[in-house]
PDBML (XML) file of the C-alpha atoms, coordinates in Angstrom:
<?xml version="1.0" encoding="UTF-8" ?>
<PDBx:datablock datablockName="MODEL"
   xmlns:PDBx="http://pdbml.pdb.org/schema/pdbx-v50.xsd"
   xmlns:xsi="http://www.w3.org/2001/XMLSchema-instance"
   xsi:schemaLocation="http://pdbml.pdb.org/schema/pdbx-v50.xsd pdbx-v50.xsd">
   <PDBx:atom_siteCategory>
      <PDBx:atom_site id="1">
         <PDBx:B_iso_or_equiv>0.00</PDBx:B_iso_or_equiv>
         <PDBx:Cartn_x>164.289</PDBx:Cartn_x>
         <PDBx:Cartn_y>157.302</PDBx:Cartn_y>
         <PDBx:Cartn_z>68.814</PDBx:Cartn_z>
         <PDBx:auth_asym_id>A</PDBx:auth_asym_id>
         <PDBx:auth_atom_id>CA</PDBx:auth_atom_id>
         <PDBx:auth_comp_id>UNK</PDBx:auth_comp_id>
         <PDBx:auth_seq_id>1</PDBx:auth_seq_id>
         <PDBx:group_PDB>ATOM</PDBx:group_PDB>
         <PDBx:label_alt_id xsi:nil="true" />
         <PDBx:label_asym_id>A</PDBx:label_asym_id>
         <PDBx:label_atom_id>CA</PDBx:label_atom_id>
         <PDBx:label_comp_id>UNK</PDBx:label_comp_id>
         <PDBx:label_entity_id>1</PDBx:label_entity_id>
         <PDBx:label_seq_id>1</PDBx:label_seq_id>
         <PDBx:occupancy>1.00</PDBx:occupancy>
         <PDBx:pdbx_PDB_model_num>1</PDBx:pdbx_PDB_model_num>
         <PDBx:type_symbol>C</PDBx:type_symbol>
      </PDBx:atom_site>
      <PDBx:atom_site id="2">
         <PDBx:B_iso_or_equiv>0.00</PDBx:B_iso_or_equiv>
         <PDBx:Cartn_x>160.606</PDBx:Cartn_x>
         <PDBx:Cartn_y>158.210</PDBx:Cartn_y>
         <PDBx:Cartn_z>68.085</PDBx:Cartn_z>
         <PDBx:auth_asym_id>A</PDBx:auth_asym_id>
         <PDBx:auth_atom_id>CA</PDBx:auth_atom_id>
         <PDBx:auth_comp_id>UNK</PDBx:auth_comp_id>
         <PDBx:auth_seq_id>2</PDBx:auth_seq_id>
         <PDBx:group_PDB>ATOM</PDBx:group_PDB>
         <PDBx:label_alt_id xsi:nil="true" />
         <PDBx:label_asym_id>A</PDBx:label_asym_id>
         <PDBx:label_atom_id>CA</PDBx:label_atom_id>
         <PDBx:label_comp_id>UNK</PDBx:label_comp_id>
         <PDBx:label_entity_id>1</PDBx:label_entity_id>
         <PDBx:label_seq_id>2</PDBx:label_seq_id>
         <PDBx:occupancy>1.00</PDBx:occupancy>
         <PDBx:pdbx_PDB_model_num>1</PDBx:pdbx_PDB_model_num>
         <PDBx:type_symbol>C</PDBx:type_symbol>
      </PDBx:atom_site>
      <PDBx:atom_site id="3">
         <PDBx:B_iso_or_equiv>0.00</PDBx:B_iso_or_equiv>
         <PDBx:Cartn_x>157.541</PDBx:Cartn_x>
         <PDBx:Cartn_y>155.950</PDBx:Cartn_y>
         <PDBx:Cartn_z>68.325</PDBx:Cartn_z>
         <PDBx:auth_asym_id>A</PDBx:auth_asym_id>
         <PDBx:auth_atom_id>CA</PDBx:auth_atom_id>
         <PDBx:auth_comp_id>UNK</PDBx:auth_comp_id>
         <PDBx:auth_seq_id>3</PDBx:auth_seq_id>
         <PDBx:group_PDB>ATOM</PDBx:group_PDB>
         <PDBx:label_alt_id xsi:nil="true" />
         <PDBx:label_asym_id>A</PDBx:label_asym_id>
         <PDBx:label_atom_id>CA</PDBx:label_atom_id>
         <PDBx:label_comp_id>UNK</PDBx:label_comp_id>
         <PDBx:label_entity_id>1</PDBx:label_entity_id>
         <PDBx:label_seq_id>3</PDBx:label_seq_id>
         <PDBx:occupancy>1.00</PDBx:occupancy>
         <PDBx:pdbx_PDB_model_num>1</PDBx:pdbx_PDB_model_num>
         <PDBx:type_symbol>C</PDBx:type_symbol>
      </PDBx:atom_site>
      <PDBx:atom_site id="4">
         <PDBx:B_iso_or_equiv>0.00</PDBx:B_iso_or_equiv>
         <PDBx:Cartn_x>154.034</PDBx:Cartn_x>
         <PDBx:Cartn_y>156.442</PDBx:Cartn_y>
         <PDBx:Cartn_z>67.770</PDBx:Cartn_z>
         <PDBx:auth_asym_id>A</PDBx:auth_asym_id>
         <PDBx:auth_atom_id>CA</PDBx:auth_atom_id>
         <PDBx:auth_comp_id>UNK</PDBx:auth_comp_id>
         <PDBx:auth_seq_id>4</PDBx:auth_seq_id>
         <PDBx:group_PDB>ATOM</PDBx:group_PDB>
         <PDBx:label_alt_id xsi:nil="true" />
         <PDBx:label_asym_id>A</PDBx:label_asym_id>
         <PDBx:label_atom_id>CA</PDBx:label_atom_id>
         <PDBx:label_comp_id>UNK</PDBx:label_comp_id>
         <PDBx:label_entity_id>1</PDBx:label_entity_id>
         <PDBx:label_seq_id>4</PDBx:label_seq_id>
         <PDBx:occupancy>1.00</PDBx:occupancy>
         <PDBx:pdbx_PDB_model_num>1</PDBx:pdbx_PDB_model_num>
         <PDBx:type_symbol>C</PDBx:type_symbol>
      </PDBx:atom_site>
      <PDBx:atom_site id="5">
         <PDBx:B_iso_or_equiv>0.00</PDBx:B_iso_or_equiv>
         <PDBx:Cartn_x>154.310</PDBx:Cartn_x>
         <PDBx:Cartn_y>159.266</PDBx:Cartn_y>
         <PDBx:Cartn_z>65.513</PDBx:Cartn_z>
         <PDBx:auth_asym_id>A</PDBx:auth_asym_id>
         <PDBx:auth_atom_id>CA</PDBx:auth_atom_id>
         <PDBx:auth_comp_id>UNK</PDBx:auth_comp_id>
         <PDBx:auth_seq_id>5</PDBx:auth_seq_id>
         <PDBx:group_PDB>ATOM</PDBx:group_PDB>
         <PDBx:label_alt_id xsi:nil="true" />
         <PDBx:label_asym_id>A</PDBx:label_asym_id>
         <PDBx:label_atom_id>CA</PDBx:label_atom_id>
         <PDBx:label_comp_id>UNK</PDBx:label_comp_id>
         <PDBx:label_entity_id>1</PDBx:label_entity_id>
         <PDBx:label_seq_id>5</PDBx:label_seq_id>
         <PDBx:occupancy>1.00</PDBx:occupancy>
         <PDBx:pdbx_PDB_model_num>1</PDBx:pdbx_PDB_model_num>
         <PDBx:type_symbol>C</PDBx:type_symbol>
      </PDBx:atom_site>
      <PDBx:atom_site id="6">
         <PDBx:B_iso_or_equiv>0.00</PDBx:B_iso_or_equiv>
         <PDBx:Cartn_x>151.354</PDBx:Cartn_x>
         <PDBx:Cartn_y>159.741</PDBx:Cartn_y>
         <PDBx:Cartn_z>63.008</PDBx:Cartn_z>
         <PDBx:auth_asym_id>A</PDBx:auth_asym_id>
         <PDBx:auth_atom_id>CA</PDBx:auth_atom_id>
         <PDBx:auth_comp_id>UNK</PDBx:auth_comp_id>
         <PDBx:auth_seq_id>6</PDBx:auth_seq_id>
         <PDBx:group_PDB>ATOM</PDBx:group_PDB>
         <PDBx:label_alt_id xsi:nil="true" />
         <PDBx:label_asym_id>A</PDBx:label_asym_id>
         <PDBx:label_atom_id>CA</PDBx:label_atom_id>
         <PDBx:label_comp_id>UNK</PDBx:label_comp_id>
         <PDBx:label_entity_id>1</PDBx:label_entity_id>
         <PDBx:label_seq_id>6</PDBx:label_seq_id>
         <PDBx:occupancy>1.00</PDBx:occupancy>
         <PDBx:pdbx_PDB_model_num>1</PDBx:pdbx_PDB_model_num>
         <PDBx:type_symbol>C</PDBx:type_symbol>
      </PDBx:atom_site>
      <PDBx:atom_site id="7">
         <PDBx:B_iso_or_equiv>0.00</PDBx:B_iso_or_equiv>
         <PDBx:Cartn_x>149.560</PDBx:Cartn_x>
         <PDBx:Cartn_y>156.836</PDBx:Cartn_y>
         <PDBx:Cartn_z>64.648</PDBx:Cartn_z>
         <PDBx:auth_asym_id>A</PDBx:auth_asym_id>
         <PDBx:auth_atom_id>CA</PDBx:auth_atom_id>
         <PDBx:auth_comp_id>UNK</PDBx:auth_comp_id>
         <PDBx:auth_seq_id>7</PDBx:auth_seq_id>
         <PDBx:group_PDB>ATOM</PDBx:group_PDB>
         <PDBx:label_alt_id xsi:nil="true" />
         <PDBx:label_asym_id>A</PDBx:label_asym_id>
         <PDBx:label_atom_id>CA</PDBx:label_atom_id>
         <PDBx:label_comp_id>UNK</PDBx:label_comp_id>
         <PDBx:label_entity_id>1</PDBx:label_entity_id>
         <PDBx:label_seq_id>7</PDBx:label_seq_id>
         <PDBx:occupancy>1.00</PDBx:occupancy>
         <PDBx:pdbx_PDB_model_num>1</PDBx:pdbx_PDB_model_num>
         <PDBx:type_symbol>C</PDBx:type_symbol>
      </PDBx:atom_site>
      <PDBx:atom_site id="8">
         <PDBx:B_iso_or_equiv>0.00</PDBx:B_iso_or_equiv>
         <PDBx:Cartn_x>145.774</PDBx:Cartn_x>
         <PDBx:Cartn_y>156.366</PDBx:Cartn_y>
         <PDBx:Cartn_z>64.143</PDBx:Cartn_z>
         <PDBx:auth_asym_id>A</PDBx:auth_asym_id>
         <PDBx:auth_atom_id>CA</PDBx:auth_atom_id>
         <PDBx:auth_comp_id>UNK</PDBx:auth_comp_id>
         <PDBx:auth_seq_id>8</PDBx:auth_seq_id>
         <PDBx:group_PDB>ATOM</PDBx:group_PDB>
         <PDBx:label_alt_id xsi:nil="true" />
         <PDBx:label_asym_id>A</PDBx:label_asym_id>
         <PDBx:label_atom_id>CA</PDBx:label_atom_id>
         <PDBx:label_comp_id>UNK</PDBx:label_comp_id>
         <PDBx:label_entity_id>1</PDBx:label_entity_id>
         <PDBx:label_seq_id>8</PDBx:label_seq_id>
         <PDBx:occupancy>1.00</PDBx:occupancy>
         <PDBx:pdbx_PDB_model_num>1</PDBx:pdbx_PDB_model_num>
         <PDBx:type_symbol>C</PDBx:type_symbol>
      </PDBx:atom_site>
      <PDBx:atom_site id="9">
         <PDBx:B_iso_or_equiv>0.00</PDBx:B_iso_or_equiv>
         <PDBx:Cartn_x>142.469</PDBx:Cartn_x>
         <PDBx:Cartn_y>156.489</PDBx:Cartn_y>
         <PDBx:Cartn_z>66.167</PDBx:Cartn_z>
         <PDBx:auth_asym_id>A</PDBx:auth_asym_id>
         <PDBx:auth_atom_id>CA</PDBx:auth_atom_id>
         <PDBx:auth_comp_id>UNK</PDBx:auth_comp_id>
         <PDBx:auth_seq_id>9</PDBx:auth_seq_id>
         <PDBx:group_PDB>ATOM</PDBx:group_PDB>
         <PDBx:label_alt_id xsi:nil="true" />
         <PDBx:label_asym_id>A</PDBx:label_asym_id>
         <PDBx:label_atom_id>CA</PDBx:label_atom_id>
         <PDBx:label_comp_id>UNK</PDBx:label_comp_id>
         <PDBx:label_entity_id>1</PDBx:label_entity_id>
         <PDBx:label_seq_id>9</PDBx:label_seq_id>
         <PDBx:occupancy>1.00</PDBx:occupancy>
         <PDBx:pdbx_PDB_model_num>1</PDBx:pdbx_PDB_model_num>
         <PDBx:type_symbol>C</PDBx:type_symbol>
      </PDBx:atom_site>
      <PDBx:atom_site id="10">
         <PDBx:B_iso_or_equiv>0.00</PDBx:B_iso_or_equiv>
         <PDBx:Cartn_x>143.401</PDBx:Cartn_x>
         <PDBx:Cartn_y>158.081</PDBx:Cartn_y>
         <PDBx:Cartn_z>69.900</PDBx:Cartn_z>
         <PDBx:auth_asym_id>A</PDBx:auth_asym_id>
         <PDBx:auth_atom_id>CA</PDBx:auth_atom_id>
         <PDBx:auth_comp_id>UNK</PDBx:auth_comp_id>
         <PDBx:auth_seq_id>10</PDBx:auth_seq_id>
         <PDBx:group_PDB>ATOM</PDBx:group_PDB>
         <PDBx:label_alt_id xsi:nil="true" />
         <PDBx:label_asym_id>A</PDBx:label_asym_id>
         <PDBx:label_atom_id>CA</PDBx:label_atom_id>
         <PDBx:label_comp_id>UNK</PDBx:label_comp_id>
         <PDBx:label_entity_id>1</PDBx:label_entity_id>
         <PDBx:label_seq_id>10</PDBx:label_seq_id>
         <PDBx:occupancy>1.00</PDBx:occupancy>
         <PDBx:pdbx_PDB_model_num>1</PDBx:pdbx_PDB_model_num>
         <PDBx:type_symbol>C</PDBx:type_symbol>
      </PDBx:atom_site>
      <PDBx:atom_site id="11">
         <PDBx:B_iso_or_equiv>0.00</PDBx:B_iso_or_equiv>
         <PDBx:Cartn_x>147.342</PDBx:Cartn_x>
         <PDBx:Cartn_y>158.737</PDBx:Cartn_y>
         <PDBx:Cartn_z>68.981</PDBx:Cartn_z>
         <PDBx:auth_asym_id>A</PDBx:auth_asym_id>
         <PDBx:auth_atom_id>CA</PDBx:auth_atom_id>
         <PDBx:auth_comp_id>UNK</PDBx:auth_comp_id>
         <PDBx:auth_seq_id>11</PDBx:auth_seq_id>
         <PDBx:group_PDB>ATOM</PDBx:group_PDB>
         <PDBx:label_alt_id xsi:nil="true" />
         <PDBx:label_asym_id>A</PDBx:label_asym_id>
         <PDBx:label_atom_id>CA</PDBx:label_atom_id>
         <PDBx:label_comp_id>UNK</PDBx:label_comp_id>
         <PDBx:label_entity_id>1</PDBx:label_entity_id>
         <PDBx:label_seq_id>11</PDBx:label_seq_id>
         <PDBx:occupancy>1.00</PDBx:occupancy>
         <PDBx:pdbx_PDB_model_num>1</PDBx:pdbx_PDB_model_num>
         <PDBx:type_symbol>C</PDBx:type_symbol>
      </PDBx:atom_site>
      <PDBx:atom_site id="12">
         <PDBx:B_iso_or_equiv>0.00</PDBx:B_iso_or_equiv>
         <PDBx:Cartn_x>146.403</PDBx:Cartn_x>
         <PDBx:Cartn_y>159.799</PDBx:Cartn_y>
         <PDBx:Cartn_z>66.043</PDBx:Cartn_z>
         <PDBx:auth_asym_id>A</PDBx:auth_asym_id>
         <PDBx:auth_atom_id>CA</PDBx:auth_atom_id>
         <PDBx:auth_comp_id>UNK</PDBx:auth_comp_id>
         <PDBx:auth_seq_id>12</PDBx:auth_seq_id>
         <PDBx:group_PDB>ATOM</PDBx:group_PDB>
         <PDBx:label_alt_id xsi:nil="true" />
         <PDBx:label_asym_id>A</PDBx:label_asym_id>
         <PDBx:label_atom_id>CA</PDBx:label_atom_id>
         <PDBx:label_comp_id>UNK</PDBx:label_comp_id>
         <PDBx:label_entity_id>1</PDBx:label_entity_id>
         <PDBx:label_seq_id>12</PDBx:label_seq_id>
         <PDBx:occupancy>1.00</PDBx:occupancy>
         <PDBx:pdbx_PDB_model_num>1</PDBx:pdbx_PDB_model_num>
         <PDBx:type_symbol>C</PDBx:type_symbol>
      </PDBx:atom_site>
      <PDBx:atom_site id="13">
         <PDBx:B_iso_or_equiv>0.00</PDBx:B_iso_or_equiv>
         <PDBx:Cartn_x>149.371</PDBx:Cartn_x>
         <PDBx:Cartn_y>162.259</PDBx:Cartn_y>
         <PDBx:Cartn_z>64.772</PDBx:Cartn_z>
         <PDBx:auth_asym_id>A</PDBx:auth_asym_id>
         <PDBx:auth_atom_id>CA</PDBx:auth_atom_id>
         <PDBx:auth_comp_id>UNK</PDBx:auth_comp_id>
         <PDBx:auth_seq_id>13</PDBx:auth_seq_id>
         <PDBx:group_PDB>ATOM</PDBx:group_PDB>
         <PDBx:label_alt_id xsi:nil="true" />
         <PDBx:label_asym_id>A</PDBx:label_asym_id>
         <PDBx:label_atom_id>CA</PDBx:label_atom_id>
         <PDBx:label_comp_id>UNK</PDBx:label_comp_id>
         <PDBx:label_entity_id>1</PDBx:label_entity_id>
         <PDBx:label_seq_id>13</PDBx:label_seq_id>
         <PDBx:occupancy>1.00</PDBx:occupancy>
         <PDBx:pdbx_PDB_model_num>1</PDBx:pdbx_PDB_model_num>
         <PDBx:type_symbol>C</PDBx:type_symbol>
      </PDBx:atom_site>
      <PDBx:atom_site id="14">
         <PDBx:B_iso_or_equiv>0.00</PDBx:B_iso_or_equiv>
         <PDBx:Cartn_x>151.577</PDBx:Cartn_x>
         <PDBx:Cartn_y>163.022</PDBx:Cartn_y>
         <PDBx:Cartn_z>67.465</PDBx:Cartn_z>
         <PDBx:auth_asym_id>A</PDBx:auth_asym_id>
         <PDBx:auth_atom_id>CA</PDBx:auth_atom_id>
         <PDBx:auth_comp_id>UNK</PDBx:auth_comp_id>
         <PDBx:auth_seq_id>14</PDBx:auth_seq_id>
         <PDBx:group_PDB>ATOM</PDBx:group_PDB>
         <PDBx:label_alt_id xsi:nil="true" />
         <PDBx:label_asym_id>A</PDBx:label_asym_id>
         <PDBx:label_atom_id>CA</PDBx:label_atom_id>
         <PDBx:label_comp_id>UNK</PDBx:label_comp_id>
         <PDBx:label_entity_id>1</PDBx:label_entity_id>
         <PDBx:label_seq_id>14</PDBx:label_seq_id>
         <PDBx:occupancy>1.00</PDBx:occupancy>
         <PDBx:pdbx_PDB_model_num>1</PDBx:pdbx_PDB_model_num>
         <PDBx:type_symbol>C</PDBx:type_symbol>
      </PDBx:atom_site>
      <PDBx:atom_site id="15">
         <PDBx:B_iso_or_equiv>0.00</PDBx:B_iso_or_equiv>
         <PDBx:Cartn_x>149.277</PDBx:Cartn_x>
         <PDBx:Cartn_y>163.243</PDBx:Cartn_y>
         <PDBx:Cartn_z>70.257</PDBx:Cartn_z>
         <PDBx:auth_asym_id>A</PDBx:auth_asym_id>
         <PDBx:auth_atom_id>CA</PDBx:auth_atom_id>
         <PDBx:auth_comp_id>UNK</PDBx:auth_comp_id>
         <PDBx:auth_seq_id>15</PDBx:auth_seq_id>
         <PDBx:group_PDB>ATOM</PDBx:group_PDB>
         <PDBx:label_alt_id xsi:nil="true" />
         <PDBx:label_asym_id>A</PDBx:label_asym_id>
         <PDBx:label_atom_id>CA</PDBx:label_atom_id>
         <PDBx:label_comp_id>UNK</PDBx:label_comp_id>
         <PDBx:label_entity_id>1</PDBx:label_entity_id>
         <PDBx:label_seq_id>15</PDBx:label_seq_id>
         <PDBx:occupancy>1.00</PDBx:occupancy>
         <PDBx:pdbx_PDB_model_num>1</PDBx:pdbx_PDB_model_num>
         <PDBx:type_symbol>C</PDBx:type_symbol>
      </PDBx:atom_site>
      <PDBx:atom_site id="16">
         <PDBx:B_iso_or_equiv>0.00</PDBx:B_iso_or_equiv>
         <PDBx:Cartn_x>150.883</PDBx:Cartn_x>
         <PDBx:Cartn_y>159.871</PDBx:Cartn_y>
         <PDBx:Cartn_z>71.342</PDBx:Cartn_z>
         <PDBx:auth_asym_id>A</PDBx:auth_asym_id>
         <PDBx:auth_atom_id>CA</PDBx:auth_atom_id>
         <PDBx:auth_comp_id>UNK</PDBx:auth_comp_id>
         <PDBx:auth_seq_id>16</PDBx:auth_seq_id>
         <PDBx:group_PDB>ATOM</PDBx:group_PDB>
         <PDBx:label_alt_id xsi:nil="true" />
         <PDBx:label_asym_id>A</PDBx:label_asym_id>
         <PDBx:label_atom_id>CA</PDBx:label_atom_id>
         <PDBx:label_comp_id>UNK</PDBx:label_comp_id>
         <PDBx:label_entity_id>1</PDBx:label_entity_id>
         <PDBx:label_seq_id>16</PDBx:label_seq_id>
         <PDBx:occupancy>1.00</PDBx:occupancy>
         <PDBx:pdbx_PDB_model_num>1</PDBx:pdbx_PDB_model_num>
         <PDBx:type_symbol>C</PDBx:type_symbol>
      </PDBx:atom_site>
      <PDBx:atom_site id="17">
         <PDBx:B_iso_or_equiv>0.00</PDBx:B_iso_or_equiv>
         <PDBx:Cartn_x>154.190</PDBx:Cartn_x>
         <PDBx:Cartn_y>160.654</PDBx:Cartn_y>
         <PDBx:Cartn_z>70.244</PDBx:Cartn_z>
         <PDBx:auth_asym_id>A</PDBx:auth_asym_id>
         <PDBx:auth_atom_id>CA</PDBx:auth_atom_id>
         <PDBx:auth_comp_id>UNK</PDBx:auth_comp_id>
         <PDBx:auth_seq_id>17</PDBx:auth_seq_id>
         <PDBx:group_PDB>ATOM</PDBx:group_PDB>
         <PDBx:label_alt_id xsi:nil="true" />
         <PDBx:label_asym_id>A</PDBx:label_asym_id>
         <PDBx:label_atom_id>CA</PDBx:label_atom_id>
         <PDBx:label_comp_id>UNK</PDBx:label_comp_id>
         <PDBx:label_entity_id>1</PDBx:label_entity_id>
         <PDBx:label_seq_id>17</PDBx:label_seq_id>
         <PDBx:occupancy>1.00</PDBx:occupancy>
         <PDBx:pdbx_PDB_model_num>1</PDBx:pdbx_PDB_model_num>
         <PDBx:type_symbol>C</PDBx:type_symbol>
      </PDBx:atom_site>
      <PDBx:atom_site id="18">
         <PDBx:B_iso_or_equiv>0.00</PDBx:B_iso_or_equiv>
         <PDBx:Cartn_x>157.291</PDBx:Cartn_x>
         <PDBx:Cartn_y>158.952</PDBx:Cartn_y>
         <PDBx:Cartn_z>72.599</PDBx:Cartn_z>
         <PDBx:auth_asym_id>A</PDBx:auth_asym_id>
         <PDBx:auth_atom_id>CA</PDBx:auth_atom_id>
         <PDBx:auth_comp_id>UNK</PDBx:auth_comp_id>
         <PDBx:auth_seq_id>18</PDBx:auth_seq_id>
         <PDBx:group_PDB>ATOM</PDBx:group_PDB>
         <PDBx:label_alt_id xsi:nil="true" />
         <PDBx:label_asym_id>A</PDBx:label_asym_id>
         <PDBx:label_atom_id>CA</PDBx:label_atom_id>
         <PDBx:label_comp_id>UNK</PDBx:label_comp_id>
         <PDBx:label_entity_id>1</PDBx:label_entity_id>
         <PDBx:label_seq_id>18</PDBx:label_seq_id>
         <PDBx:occupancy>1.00</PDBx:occupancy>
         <PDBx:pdbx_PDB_model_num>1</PDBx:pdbx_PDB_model_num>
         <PDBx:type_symbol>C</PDBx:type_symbol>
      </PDBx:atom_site>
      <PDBx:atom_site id="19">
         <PDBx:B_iso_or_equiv>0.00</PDBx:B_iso_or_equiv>
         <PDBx:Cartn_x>160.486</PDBx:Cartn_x>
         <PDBx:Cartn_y>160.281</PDBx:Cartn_y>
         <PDBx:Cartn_z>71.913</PDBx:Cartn_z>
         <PDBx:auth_asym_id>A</PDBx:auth_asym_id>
         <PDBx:auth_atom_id>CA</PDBx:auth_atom_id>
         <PDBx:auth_comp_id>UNK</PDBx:auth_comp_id>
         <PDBx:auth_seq_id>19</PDBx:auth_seq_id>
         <PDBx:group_PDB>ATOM</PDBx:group_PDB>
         <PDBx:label_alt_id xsi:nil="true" />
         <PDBx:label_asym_id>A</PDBx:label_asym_id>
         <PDBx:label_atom_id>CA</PDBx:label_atom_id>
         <PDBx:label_comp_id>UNK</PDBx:label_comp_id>
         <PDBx:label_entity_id>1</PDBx:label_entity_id>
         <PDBx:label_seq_id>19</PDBx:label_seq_id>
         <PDBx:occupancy>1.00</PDBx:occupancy>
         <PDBx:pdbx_PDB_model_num>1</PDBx:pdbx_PDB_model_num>
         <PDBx:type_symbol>C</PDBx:type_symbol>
      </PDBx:atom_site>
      <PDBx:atom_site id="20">
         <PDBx:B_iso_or_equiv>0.00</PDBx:B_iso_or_equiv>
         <PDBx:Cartn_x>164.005</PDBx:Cartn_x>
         <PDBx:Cartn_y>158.760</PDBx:Cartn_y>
         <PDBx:Cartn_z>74.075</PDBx:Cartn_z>
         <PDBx:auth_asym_id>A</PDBx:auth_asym_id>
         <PDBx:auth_atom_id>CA</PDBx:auth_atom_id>
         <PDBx:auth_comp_id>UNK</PDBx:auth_comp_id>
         <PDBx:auth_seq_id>20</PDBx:auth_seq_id>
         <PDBx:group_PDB>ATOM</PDBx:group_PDB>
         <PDBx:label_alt_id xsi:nil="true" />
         <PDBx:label_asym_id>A</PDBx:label_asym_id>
         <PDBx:label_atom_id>CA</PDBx:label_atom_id>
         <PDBx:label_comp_id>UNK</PDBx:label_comp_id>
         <PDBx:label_entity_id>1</PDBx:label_entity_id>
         <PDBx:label_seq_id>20</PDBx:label_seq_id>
         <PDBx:occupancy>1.00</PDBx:occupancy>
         <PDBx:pdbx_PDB_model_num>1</PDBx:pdbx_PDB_model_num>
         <PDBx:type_symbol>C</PDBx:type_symbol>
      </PDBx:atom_site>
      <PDBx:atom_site id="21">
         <PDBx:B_iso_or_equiv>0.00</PDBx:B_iso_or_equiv>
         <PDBx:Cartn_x>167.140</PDBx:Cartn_x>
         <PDBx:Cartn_y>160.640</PDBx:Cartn_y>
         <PDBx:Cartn_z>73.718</PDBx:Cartn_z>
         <PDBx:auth_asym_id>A</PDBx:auth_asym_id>
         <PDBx:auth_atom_id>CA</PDBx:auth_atom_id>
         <PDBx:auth_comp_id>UNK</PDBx:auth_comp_id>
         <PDBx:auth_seq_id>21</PDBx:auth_seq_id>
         <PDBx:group_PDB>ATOM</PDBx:group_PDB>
         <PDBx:label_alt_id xsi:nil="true" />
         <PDBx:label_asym_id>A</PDBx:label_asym_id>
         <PDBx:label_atom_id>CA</PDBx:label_atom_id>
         <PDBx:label_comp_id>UNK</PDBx:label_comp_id>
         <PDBx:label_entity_id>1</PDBx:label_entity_id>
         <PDBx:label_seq_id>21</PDBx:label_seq_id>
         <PDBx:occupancy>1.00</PDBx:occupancy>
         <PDBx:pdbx_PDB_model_num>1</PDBx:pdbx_PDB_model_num>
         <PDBx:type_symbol>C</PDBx:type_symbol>
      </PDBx:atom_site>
      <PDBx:atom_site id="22">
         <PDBx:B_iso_or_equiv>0.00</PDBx:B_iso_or_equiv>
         <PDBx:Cartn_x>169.904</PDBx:Cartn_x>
         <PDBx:Cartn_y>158.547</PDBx:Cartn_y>
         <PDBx:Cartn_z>74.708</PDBx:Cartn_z>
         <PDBx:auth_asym_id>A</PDBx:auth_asym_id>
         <PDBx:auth_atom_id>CA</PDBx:auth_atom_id>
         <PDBx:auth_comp_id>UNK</PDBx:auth_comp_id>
         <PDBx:auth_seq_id>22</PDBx:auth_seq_id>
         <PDBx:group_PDB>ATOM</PDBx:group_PDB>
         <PDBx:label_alt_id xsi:nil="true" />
         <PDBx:label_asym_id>A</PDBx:label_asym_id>
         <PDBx:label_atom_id>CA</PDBx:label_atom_id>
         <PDBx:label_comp_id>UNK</PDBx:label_comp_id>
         <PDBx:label_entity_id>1</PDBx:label_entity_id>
         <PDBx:label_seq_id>22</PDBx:label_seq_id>
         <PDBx:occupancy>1.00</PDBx:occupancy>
         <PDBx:pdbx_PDB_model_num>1</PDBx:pdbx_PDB_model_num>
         <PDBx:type_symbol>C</PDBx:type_symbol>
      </PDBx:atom_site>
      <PDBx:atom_site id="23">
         <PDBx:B_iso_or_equiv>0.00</PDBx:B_iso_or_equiv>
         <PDBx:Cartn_x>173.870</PDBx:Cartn_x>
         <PDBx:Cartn_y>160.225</PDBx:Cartn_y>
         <PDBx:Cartn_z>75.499</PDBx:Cartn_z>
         <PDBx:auth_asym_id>A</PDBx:auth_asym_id>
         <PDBx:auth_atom_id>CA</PDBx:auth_atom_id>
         <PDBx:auth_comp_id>UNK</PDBx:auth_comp_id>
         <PDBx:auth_seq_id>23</PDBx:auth_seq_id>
         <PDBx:group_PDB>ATOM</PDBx:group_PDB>
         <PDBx:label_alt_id xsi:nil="true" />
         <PDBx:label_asym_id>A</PDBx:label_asym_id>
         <PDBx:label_atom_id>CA</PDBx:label_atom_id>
         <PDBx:label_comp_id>UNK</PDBx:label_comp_id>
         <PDBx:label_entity_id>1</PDBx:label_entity_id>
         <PDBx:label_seq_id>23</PDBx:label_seq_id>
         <PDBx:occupancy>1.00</PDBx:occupancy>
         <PDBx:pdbx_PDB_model_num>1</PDBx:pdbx_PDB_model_num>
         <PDBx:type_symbol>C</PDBx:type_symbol>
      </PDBx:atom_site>
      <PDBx:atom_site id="24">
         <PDBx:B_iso_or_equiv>0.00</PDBx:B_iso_or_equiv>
         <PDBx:Cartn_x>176.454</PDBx:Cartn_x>
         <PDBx:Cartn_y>157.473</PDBx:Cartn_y>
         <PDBx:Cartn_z>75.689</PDBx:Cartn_z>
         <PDBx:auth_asym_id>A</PDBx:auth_asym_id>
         <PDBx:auth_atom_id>CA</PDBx:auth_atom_id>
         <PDBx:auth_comp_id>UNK</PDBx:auth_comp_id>
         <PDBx:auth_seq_id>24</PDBx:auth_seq_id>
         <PDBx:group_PDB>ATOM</PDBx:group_PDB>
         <PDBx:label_alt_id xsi:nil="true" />
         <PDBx:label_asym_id>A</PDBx:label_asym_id>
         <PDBx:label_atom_id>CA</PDBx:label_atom_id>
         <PDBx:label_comp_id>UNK</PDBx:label_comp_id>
         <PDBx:label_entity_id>1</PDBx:label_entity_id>
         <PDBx:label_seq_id>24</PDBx:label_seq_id>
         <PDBx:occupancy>1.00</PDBx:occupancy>
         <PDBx:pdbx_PDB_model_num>1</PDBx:pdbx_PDB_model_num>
         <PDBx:type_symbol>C</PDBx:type_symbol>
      </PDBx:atom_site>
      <PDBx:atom_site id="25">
         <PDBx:B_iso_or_equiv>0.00</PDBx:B_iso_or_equiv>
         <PDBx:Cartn_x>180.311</PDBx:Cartn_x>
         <PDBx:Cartn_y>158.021</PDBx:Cartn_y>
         <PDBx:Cartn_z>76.459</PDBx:Cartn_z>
         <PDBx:auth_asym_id>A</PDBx:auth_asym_id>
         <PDBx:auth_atom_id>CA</PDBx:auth_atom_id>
         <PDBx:auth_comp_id>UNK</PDBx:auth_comp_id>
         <PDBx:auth_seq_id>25</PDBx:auth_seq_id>
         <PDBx:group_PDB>ATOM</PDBx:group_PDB>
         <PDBx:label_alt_id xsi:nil="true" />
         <PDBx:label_asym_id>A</PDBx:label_asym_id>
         <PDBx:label_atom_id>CA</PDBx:label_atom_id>
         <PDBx:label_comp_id>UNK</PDBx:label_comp_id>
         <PDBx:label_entity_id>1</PDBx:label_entity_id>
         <PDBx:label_seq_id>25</PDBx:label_seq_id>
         <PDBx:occupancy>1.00</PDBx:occupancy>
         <PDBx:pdbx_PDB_model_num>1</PDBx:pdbx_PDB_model_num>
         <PDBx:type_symbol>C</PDBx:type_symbol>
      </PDBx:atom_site>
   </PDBx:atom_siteCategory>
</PDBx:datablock>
């Protein structure tokens, strides 16, 4: 999952990008 990408103002593009990577067996 990604959030924040090509925000605006101080996250503007992916400066404030959060990615989560989740594995699941």
């Amino acid at each position: 999952a990604v959030e924040n990408f090509a925000g605006t103002g101080r996250v503007q593009g992916v400066r404030g990008l959060e990615a989560t990577v989740q594995a699941s067996q």
